[in-house]
Protein backbone atom coordinates (compact mmCIF):
# COMPACT_ATOMS: atom_id res chain seq x y z
CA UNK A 1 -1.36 -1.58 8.10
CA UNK A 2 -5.11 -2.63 7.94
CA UNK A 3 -4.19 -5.58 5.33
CA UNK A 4 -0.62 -6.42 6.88
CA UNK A 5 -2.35 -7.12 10.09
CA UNK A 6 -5.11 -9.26 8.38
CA UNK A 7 -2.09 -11.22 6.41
CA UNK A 8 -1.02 -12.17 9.80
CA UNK A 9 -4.27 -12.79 11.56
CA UNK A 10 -6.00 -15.08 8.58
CA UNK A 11 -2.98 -17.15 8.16
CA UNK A 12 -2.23 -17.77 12.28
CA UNK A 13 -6.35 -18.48 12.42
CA UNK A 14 -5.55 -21.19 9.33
CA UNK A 15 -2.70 -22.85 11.03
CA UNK A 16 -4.17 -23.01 14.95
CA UNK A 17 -7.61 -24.99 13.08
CA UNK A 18 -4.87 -26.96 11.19
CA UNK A 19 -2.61 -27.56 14.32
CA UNK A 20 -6.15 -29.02 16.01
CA UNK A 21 -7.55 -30.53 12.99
CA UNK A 22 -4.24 -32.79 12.21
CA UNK A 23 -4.19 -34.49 15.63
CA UNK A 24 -7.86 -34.97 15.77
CA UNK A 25 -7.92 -36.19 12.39
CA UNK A 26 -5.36 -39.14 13.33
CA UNK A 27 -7.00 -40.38 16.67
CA UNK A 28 -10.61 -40.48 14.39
CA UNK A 29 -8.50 -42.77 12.21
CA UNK A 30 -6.40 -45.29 14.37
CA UNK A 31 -10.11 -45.31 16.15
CA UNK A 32 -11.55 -46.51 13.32
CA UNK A 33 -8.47 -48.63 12.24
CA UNK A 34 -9.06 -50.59 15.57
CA UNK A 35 -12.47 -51.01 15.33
CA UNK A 36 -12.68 -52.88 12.53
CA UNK A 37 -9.15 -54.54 13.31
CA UNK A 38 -11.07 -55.84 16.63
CA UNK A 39 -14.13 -57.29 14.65
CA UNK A 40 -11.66 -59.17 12.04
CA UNK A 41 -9.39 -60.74 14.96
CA UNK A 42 -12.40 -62.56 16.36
CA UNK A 43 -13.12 -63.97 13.02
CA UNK A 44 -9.71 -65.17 12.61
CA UNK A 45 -9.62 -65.67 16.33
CA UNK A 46 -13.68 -68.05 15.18
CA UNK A 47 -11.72 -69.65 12.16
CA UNK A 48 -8.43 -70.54 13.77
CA UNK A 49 -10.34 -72.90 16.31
CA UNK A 50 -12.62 -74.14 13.41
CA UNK A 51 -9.40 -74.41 11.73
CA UNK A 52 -7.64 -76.20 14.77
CA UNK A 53 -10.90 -79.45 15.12
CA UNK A 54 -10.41 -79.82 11.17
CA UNK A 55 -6.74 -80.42 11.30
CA UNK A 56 -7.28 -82.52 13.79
CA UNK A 57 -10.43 -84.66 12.66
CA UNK A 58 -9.57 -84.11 9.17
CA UNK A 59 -13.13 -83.29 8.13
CA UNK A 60 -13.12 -79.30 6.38
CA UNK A 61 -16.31 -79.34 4.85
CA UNK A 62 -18.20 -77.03 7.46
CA UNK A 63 -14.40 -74.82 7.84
CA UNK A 64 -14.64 -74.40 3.48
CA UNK A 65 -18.21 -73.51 3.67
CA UNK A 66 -17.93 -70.94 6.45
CA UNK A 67 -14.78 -69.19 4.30
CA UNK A 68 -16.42 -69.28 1.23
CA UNK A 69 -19.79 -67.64 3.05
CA UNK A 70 -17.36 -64.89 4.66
CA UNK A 71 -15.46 -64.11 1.17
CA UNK A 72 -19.32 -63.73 -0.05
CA UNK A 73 -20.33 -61.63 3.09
CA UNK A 74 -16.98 -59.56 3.47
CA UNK A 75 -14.82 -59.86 0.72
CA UNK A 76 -11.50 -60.65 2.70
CA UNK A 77 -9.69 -63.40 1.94
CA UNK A 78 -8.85 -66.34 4.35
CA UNK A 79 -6.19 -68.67 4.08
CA UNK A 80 -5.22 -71.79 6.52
CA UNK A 81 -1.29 -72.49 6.08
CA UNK A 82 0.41 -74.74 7.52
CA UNK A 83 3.67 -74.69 9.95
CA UNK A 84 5.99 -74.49 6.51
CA UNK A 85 3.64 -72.39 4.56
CA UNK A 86 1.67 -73.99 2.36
CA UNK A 87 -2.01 -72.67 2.22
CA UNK A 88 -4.32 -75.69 3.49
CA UNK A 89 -7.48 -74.20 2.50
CA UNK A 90 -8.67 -70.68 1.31
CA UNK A 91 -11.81 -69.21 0.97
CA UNK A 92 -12.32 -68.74 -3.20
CA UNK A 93 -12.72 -71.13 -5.82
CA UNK A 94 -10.27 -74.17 -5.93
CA UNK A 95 -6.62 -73.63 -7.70
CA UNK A 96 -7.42 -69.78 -7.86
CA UNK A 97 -4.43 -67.47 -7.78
CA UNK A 98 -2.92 -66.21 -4.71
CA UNK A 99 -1.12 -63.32 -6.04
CA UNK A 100 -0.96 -60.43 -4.09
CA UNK A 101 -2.39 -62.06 -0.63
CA UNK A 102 0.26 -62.46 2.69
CA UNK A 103 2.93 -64.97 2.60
CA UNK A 104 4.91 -66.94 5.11
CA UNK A 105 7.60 -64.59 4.07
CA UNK A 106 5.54 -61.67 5.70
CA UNK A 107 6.20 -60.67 8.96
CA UNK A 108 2.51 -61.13 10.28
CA UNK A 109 2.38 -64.80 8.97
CA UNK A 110 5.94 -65.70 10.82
CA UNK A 111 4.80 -64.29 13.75
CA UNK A 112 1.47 -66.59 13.75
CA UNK A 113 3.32 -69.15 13.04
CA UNK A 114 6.05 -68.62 15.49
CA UNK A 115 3.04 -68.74 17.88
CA UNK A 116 2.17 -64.86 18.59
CA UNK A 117 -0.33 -62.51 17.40
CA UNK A 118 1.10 -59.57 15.40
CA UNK A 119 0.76 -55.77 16.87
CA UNK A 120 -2.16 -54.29 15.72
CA UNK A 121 -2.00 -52.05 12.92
CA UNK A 122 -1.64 -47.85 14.01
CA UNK A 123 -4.12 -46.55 11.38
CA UNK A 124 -5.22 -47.01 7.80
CA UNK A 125 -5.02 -43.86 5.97
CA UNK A 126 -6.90 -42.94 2.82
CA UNK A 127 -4.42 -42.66 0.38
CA UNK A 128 -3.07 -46.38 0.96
CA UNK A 129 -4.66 -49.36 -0.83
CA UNK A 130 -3.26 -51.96 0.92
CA UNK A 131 -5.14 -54.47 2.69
CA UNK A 132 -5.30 -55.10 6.45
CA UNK A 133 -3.45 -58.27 7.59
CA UNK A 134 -4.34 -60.26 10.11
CA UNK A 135 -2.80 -63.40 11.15
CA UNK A 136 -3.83 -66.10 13.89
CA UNK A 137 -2.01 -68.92 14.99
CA UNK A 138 -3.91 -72.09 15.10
CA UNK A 139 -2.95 -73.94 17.99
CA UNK A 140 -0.42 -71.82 20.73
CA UNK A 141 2.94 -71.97 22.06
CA UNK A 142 5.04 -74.86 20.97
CA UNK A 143 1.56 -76.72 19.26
CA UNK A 144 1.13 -74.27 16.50
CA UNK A 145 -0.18 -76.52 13.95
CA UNK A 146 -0.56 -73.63 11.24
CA UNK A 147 -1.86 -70.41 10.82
CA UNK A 148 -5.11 -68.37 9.69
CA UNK A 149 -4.36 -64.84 7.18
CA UNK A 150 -7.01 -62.59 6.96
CA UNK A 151 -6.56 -60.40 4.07
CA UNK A 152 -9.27 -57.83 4.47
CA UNK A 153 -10.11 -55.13 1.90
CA UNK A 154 -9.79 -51.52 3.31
CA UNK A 155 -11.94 -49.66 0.78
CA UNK A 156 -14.69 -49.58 2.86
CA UNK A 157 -12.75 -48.20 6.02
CA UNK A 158 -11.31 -45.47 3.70
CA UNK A 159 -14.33 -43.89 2.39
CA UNK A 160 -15.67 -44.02 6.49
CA UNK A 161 -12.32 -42.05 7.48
CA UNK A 162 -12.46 -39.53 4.00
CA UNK A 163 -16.29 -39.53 5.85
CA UNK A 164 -15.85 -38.21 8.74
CA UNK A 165 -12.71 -36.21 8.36
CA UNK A 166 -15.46 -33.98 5.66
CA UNK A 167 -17.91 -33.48 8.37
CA UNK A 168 -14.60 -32.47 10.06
CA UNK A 169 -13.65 -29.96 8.31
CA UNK A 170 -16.83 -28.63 7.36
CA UNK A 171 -17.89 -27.90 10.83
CA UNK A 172 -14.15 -26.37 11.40
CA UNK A 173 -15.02 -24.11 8.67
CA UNK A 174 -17.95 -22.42 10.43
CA UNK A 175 -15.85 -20.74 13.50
CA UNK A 176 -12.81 -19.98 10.55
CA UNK A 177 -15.49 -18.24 8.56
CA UNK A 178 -16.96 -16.56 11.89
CA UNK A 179 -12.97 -15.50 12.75
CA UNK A 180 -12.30 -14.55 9.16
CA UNK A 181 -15.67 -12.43 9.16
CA UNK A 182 -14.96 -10.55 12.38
CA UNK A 183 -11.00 -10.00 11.58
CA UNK A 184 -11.51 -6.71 9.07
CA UNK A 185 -13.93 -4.86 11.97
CA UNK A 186 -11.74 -6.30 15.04
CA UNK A 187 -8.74 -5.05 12.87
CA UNK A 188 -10.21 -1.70 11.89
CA UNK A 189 -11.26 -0.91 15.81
CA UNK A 190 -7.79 -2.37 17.02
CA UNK A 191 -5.80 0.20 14.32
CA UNK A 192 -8.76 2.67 15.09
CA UNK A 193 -6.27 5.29 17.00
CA UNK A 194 -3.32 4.53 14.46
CA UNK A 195 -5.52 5.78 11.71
CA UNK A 196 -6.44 8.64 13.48
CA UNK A 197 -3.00 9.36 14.64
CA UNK A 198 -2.28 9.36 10.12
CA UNK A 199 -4.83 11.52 9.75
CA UNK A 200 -4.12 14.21 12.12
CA UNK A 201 -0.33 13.92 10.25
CA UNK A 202 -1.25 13.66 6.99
CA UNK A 203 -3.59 16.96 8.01
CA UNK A 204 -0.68 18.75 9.65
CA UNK A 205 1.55 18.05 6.49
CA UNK A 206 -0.99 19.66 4.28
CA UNK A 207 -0.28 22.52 6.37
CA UNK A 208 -3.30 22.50 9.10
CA UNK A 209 -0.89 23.15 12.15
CA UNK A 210 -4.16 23.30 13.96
CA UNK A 211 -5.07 19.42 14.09
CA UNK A 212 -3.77 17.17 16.76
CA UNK A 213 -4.11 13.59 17.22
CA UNK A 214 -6.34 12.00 19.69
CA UNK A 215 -4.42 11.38 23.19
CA UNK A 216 -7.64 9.68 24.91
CA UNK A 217 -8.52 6.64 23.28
CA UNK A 218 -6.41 3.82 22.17
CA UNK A 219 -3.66 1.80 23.99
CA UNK A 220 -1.02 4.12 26.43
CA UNK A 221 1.63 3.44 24.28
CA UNK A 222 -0.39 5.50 21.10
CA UNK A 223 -1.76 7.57 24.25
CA UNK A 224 1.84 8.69 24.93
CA UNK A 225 2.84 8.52 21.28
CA UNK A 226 -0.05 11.37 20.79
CA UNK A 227 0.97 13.27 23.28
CA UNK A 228 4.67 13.49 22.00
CA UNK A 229 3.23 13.92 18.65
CA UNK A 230 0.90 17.16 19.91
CA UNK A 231 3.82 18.47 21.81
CA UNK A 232 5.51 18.81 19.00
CA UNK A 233 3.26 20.02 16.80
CA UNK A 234 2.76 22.56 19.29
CA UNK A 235 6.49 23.35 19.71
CA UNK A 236 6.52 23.79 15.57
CA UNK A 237 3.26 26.12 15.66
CA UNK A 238 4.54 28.41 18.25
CA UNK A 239 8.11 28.45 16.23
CA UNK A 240 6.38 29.51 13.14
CA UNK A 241 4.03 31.69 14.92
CA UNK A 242 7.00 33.43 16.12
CA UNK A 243 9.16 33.49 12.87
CA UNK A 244 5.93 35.17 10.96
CA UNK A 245 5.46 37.21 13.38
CA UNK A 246 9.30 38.67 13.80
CA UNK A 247 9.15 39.25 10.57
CA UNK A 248 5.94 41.18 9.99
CA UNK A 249 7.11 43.07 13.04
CA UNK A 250 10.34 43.62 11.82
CA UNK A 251 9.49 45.12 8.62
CA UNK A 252 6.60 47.06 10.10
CA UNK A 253 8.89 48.51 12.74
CA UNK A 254 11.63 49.58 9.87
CA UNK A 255 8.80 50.66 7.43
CA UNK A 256 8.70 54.39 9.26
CA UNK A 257 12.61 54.64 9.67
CA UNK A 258 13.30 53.60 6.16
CA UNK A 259 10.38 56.10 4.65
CA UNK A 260 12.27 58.92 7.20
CA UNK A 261 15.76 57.92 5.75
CA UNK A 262 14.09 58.33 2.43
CA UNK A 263 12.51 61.39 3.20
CA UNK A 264 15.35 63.06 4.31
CA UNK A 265 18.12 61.50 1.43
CA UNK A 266 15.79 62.86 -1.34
CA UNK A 267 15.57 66.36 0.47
CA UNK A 268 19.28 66.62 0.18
CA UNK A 269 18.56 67.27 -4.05
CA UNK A 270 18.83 71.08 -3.81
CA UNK A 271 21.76 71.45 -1.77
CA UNK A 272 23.23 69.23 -4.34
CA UNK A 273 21.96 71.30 -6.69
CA UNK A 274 23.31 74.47 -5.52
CA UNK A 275 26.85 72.39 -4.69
CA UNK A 276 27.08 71.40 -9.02
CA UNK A 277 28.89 68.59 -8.05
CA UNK A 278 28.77 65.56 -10.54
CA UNK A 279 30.04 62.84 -7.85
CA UNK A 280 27.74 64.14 -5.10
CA UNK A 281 25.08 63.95 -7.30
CA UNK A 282 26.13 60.41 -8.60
CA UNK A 283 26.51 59.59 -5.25
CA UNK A 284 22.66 60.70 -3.74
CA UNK A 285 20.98 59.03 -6.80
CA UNK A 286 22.76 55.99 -5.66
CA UNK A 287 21.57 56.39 -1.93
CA UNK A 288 17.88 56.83 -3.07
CA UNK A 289 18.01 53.78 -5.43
CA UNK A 290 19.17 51.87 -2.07
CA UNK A 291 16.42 53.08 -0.32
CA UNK A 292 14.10 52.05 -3.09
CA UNK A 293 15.51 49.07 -2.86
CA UNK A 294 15.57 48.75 0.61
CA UNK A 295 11.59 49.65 0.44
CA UNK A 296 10.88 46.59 -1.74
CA UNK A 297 12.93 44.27 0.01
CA UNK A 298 10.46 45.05 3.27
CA UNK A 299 7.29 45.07 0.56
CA UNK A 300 8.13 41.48 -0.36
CA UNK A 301 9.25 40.28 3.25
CA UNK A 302 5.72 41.45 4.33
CA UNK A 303 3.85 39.64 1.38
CA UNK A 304 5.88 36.72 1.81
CA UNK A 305 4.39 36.32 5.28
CA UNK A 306 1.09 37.20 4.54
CA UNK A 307 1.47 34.47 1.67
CA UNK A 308 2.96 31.73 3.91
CA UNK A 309 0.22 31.92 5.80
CA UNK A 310 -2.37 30.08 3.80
CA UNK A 311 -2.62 26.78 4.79
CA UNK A 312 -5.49 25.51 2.54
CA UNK A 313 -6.74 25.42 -1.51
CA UNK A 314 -9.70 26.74 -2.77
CA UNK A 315 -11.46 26.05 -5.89
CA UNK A 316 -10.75 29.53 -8.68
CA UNK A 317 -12.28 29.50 -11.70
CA UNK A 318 -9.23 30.60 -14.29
CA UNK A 319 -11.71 32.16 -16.88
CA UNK A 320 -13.11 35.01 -14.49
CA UNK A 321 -8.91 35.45 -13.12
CA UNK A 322 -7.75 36.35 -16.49
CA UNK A 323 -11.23 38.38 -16.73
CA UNK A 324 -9.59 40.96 -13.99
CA UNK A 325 -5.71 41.02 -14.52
CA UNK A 326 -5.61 40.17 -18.81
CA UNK A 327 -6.52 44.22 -19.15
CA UNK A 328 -3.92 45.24 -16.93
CA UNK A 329 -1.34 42.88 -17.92
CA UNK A 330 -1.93 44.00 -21.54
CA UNK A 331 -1.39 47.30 -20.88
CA UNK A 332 1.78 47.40 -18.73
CA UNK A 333 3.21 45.13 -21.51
CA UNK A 334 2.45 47.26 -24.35
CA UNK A 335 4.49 50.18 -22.76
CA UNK A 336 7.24 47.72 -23.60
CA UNK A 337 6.42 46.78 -27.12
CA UNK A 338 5.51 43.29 -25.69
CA UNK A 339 2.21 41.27 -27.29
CA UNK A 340 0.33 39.18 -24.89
CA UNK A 341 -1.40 36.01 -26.28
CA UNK A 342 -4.23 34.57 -24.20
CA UNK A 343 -4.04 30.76 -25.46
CA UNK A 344 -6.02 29.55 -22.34
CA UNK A 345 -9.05 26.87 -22.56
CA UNK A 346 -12.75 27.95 -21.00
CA UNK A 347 -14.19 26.14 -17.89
CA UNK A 348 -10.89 25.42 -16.37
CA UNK A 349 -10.91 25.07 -12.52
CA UNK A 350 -7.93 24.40 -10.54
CA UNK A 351 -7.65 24.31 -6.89
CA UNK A 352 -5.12 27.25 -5.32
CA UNK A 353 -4.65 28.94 -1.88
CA UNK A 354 -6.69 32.13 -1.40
CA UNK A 355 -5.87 34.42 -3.41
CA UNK A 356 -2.46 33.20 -4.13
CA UNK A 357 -3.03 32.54 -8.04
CA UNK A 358 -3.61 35.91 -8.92
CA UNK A 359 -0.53 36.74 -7.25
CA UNK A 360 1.65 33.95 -8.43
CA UNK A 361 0.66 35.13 -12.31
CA UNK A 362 1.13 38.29 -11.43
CA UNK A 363 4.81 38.21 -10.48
CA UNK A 364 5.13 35.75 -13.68
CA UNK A 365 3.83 38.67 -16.01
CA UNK A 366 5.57 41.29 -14.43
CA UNK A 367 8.91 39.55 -14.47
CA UNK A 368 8.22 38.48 -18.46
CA UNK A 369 7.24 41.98 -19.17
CA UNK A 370 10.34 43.55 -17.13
CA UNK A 371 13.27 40.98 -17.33
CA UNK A 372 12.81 38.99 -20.13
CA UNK A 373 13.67 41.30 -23.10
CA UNK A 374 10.92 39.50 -25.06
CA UNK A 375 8.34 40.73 -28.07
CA UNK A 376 5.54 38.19 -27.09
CA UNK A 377 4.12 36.57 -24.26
CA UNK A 378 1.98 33.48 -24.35
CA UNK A 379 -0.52 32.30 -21.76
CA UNK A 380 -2.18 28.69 -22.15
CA UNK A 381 -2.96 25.77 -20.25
CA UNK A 382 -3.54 22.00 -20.52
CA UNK A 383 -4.79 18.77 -19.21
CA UNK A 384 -1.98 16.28 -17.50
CA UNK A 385 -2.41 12.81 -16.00
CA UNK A 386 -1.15 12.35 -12.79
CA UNK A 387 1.86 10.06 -14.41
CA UNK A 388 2.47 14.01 -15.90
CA UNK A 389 1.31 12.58 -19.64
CA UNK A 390 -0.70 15.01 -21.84
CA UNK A 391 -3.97 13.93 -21.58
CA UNK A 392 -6.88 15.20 -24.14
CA UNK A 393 -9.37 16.17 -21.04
CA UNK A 394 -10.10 12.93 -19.79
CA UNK A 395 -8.28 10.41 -18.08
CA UNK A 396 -8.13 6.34 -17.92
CA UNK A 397 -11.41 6.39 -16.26
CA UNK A 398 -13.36 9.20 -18.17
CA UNK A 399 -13.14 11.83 -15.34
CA UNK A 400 -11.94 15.02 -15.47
CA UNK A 401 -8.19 15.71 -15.63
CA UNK A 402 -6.62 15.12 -12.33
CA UNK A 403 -4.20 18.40 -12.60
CA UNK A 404 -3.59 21.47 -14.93
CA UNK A 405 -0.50 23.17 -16.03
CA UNK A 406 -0.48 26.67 -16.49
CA UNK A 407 2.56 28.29 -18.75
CA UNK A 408 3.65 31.47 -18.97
CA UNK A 409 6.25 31.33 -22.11
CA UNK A 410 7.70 34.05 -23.62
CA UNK A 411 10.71 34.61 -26.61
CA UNK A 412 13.35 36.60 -24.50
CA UNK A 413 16.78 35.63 -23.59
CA UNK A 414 15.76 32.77 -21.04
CA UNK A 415 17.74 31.20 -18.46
CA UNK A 416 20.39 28.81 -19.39
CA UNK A 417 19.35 25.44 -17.53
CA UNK A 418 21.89 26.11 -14.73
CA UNK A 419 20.33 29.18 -13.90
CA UNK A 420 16.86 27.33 -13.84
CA UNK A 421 18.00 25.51 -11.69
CA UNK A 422 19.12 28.32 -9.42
CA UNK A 423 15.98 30.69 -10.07
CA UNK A 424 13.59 29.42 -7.83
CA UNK A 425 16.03 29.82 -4.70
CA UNK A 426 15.31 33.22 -2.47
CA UNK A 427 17.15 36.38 -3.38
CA UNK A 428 18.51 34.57 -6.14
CA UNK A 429 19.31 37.14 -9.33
CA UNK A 430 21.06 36.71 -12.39
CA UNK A 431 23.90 37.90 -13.82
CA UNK A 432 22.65 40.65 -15.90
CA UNK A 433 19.99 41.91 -13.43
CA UNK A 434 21.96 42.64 -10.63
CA UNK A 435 20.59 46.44 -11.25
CA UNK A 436 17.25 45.80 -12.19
CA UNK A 437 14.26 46.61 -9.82
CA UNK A 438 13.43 43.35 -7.21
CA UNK A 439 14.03 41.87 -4.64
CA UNK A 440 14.74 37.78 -5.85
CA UNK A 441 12.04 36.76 -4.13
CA UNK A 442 9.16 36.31 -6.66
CA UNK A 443 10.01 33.16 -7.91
CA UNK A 444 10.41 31.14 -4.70
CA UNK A 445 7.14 32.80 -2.71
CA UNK A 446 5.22 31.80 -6.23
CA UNK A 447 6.49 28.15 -5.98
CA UNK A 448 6.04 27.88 -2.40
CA UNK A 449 2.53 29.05 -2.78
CA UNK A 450 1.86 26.37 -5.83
CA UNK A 451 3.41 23.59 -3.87
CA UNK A 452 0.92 24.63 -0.49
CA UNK A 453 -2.03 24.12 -2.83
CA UNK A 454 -0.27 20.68 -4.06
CA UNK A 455 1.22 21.40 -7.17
CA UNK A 456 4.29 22.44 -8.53
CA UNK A 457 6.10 25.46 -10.45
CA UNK A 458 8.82 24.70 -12.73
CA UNK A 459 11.03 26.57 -15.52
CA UNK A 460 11.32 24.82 -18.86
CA UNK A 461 12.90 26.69 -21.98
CA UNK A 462 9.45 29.24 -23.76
CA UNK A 463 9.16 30.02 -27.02
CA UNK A 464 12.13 30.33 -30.09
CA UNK A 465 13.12 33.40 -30.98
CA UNK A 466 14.76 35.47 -33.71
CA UNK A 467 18.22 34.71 -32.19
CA UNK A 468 17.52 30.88 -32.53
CA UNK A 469 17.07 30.13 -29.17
CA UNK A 470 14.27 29.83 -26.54
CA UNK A 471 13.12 32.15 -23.98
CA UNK A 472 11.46 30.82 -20.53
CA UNK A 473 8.17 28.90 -19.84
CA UNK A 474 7.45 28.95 -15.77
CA UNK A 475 4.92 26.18 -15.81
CA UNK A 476 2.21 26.72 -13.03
CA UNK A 477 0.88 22.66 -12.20
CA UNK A 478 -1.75 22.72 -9.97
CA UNK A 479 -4.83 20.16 -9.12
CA UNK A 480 -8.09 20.37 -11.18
CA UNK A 481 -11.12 21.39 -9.42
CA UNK A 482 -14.46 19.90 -10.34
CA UNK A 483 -17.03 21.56 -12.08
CA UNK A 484 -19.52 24.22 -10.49
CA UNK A 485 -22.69 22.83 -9.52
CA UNK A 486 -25.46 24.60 -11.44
């Protein structure tokens, strides 16, 4: 907004100076025009009446000495015609060529000789090269006995106008520099209050429900624009406050009843004992399954709201995580015949909410170990750019790499890329683990928990195994931390 503002500012400031400059710029011209078209119409005004006492005495010596000294002094040309044309004298040596100097067949010369004065000339600009004209009649009204043509050169007047339209525009430049050099601060305290107003959103879309804009400063229309925005955020807080909230107190309210119900199904096993009936037995282990079932359901409602409620990233170094779970991981896999491979770099850092990576890699393990069906699992990592490019540790400008992909891959049966596309929604299960212990909720609180710290969780085929095809990879992106200070 900052530089669309100063694309309309620097460009209005460029055309007012011009709008100014442009009319000034003429009246300094025709100003000078006249001035020197006054001082040439008393000479011809001087040499017409010379002009007029030699055409009647017939003596021209004194009239050819005084052109010849003006041609020396000014450089203009004069020439003396009479009533049909013909040039009677001209300053210049004898017989020399009167190309390119007025004619009777000019409009300034039939006007002198018709017996007026032509109109003045508007202005001379700098990019003509024509001379200025000037014709006088010799003699007036119904006596015009010839005519005097001025021809004067304009090269001089030029250069005065090119002159003083420089000093023109260099002293306009001084307040355009001044206006150009206080637009970016003017624009930056103007836009103060929007950029605030960004901030506090850009804040509250990171997940900081506690920011709110400024509703003090600014103009009332961003005042009241603020204040809508606060009330809002306000009206979202309290709605999410009170979702949480239900549903922590939900399943804390039903944990008791659901451990009774438990309690009292599984005390019904000797009386079914004593009965010997297959069905009723059939039937109880189903009840206590649902019950189980019913348990982890409420364990995973409870740690989804706990989870949801981390709002910010913090830096974990990925070395001294695997350092606490790799052990356990190991171990719970290997009751399963399952091989874990730690492929993971040293001195990775990556920036996660509180706590939240252990869990999100915990749930990854536990559903490769449980669901997958595979013989290995395989953790490593790697460098990306930010255009999602592998990068070798260092990016375009030698810094560290801006994010960091975690996989978990393993050689089971996978998910077909329909059901990838399906495994990340809530309570989603697949087809063949309908009866297989959880809840279908693992998944999407680990990739809402990625996405909080600004990254991303996706499923991409794992590793090939001995049936030909490829297992699943849940690929963990998240942003790269910088190094520990020493």
């Amino acid at each position: 907004m900052l530089r669309r503002l100063l694309a309309i500012l620097v460009p209005l400031a460029f055309l007012l100076m011009a709008s100014l400059a442009v009319p000034l710029a003429t009246v300094v011209a025709q100003q000078q025009t006249q001035e020197v078209y006054v001082d040439r119409l008393n000479d011809a005004g001087r040499f017409a009446s010379l002009g007029a006492t030699a055409l009647v005495t017939g003596r021209d010596e004194a009239l050819r000495v005084e052109l010849q000294r003006y041609r020396e002094l000014y450089g203009g040309h004069v020439t003396i015609v009479d009533p049909t044309g013909e040039a009677l004298l001209e300053s210049g040596a004898e017989g020399a060529s009167r190309a390119g100097h007025p004619s009777v067949r000019d409009e300034a010369v039939r006007r002198a000789l018709a017996g007026f004065r032509p109109e003045p000339p508007t202005a001379v600009w700098p990019w003509e090269d024509a001379d200025l004209v000037i014709a006088e009649p010799v003699g007036r009204d119904s006596m015009v006995e010839g005519a005097v043509v001025l021809s004067v050169p304009t090269g001089d007047l030029r250069s005065a106008i090119l002159a003083d339209w420089g000093r023109m525009a260099l002293l306009g430049t001084v307040p355009l520099a001044l206006l150009c050099a206080v637009a970016w601060p003017l624009s930056r305290w103007v836009l103060r209050p929007v950029r605030r107003l960004d901030e506090a959103t850009a804040a509250i879309a990171g997940g900081d429900l506690s920011v709110r804009a400024d509703d003090e400063g600014g103009p009332p229309e961003l005042r009241r624009l603020a204040g809508s925005f606060n009330a809002m955020v306000d009206v979202v807080e309290r709605a999410l406050h009170r979702q949480r909230a239900f549903v922590s107190d939900a399943s804390h309210q039903l944990r008791n009843p659901l451990a009774s119900l438990r309690l009292a199904v599984e005390n019904l096993q000797p009386y079914l004992d004593d009965l010997d009936d297959p069905d009723a037995r059939e039937i109880h282990g189903d009840a206590v399954e649902e019950t189980k079932a019913m348990n982890r359901l409420l364990n995973s409602l409870l740690a989804a709201t706990r989870l949801e409620s981390f709002s910010s990233a913090e830096p974990v170094d990925v070395d001294e995580l695997l350092a606490t779970r790799l052990p356990r991981w190991r171990a719970l896999a290997e009751e399963r015949g399952i091989e874990v491979e730690n492929a993971v770099p040293e001195g990775l850092r990556v920036l996660a909410p509180p706590g939240g990576l252990g869990s999100v890699l915990d749930e990854l393990m536990s559903n490769a170990s449980r669901l997958s069906g595979a013989s290995v699992v395989r953790l490593s990592a790697a460098a990306e750019r930010l255009d999602g490019e592998g990068a070798d540790g260092k990016d375009a400008d030698g810094e560290g790499p801006p994010m960091v992909v975690l996989h978990v891959a393993d050689d089971g049966t996978g998910l077909t890329p329909e059901e990838r596309g399906k495994a990340l929604q809530r309570f989603w299960r697949g087809a063949g683990q309908q009866n297989t212990e959880g809840t279908g909720l693992g998944l999407a609180i680990c990739a809402d928990l990625v996405e909080s710290a600004g990254g991303d969780l996706r499923l991409l085929p794992g590793l090939r195994n001995g049936a030909g095809g490829f297992g699943l990879d849940v690929a963990v992106r998240l942003p790269a931390a910088p190094p520990a200070s020493r």
